[in-house]
Protein backbone atom coordinates (compact mmCIF):
# COMPACT_ATOMS: atom_id res chain seq x y z
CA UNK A 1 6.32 4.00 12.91
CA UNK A 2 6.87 2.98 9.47
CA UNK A 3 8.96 3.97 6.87
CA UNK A 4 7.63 4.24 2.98
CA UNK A 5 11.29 4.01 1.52
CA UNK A 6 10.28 5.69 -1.95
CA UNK A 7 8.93 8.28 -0.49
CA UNK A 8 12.02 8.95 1.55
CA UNK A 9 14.33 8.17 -1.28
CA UNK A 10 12.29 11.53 -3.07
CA UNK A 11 12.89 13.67 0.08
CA UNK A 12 16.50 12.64 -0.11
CA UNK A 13 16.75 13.94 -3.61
CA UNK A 14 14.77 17.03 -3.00
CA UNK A 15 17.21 17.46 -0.07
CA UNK A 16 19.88 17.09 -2.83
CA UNK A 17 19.13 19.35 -5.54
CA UNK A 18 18.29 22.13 -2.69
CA UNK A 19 21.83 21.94 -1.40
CA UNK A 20 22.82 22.02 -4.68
CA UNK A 21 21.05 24.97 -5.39
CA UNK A 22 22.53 26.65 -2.18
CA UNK A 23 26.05 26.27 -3.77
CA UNK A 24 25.84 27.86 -6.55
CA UNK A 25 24.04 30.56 -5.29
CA UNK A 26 26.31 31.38 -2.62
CA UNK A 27 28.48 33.70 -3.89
CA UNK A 28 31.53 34.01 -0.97
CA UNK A 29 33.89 30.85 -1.85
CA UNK A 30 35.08 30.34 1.43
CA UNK A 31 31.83 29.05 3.25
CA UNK A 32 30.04 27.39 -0.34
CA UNK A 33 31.07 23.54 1.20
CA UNK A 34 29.62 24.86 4.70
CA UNK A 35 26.61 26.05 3.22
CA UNK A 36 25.87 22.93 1.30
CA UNK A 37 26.35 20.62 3.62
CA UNK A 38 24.72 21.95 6.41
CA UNK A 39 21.62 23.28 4.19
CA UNK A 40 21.55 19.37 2.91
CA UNK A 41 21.75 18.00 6.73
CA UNK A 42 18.94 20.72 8.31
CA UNK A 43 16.55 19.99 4.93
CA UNK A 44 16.61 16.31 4.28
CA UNK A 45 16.07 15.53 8.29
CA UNK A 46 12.82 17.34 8.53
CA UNK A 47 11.59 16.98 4.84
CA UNK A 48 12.44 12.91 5.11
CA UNK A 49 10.52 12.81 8.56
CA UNK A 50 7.55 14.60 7.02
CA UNK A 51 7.40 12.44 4.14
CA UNK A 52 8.69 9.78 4.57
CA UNK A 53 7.45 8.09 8.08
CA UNK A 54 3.85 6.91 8.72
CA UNK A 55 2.90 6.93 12.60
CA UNK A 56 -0.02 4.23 13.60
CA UNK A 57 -2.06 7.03 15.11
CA UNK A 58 -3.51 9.86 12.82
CA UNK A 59 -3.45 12.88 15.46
CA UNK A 60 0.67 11.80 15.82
CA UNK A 61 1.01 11.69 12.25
CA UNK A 62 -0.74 14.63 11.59
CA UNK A 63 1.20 16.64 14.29
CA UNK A 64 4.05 15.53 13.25
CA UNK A 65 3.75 16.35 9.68
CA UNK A 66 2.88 19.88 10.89
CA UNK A 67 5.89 19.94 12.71
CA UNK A 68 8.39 19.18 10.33
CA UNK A 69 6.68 21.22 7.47
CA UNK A 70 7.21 24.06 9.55
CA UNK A 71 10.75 23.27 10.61
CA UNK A 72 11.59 22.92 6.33
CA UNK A 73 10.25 26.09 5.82
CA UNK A 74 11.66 27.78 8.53
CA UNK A 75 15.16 26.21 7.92
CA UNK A 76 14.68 27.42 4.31
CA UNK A 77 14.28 30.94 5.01
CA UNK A 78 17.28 30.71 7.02
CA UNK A 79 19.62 29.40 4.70
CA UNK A 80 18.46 31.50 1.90
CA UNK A 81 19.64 34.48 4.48
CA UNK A 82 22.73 32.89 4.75
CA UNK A 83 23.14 32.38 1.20
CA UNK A 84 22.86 36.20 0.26
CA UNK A 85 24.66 37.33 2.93
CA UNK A 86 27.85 37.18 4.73
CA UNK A 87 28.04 35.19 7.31
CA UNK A 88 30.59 33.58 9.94
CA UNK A 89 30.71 29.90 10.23
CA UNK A 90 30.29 29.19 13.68
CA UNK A 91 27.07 31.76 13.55
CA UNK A 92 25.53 29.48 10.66
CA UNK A 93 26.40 26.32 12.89
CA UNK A 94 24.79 27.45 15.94
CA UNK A 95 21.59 28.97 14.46
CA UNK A 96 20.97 25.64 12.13
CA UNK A 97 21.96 23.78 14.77
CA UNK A 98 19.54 25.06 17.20
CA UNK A 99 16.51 24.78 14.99
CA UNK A 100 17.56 21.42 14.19
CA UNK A 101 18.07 20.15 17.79
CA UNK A 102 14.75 21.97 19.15
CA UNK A 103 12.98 20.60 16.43
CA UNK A 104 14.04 16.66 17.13
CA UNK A 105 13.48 17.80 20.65
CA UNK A 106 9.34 19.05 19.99
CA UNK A 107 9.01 15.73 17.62
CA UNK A 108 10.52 12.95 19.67
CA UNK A 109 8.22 14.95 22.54
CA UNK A 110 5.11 14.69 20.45
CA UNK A 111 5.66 10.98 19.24
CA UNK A 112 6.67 9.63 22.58
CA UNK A 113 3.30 11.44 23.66
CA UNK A 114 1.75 9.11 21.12
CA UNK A 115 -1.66 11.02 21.31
């Protein structure tokens, strides 16, 4: 596995200016430092493993792409539903959290399968 650093560096930024975008359209106060943080930690992981890491085979790499393209846009959709809405903290932490952890769970599965 290699790592093409500008091409992380980029999905660091978009990572960035997303969680940047979920604070200021949050509109409860209480939960805007919650929501950016966590929307920047469950974005950058999957969008920086989809961009910016090159696996030796071309199935893996492909597979793993997939994977973490998914996981972006299905972390997306969640916290733009957590943006607009109310929401609890601990509910926003363990749904995240979840996707986050199944989704390191499916891609350390599928590289260690090394197909």
């Amino acid at each position: 596995m290699k790592v093409d650093l500008l091409r992380t560096i980029i999905a660091i930024a978009i990572g960035v200016i997303l969680a940047y975008a979920c604070y200021e359209i949050c509109n409860v106060d209480d939960v805007k430092w919650v929501i950016t943080i966590g929307s920047f930690i469950t974005l950058t992981i999957p969008l920086t493993l989809a961009m910016g890491i090159c696996a030796e085979k071309e199935r893996s790499l492909i597979m793993l792409s997939i994977v973490s393209w998914i996981t972006f846009i299905v972390e997306i959709i969640t916290n733009s539903c957590f943006v607009f809405a109310d929401f609890s903290i601990p509910v926003y932490i363990i749904i995240n959290g979840l996707i986050l952890l199944i989704y390191l769970l499916i891609y350390n599965s599928i590289y260690r399968a090394g197909m």
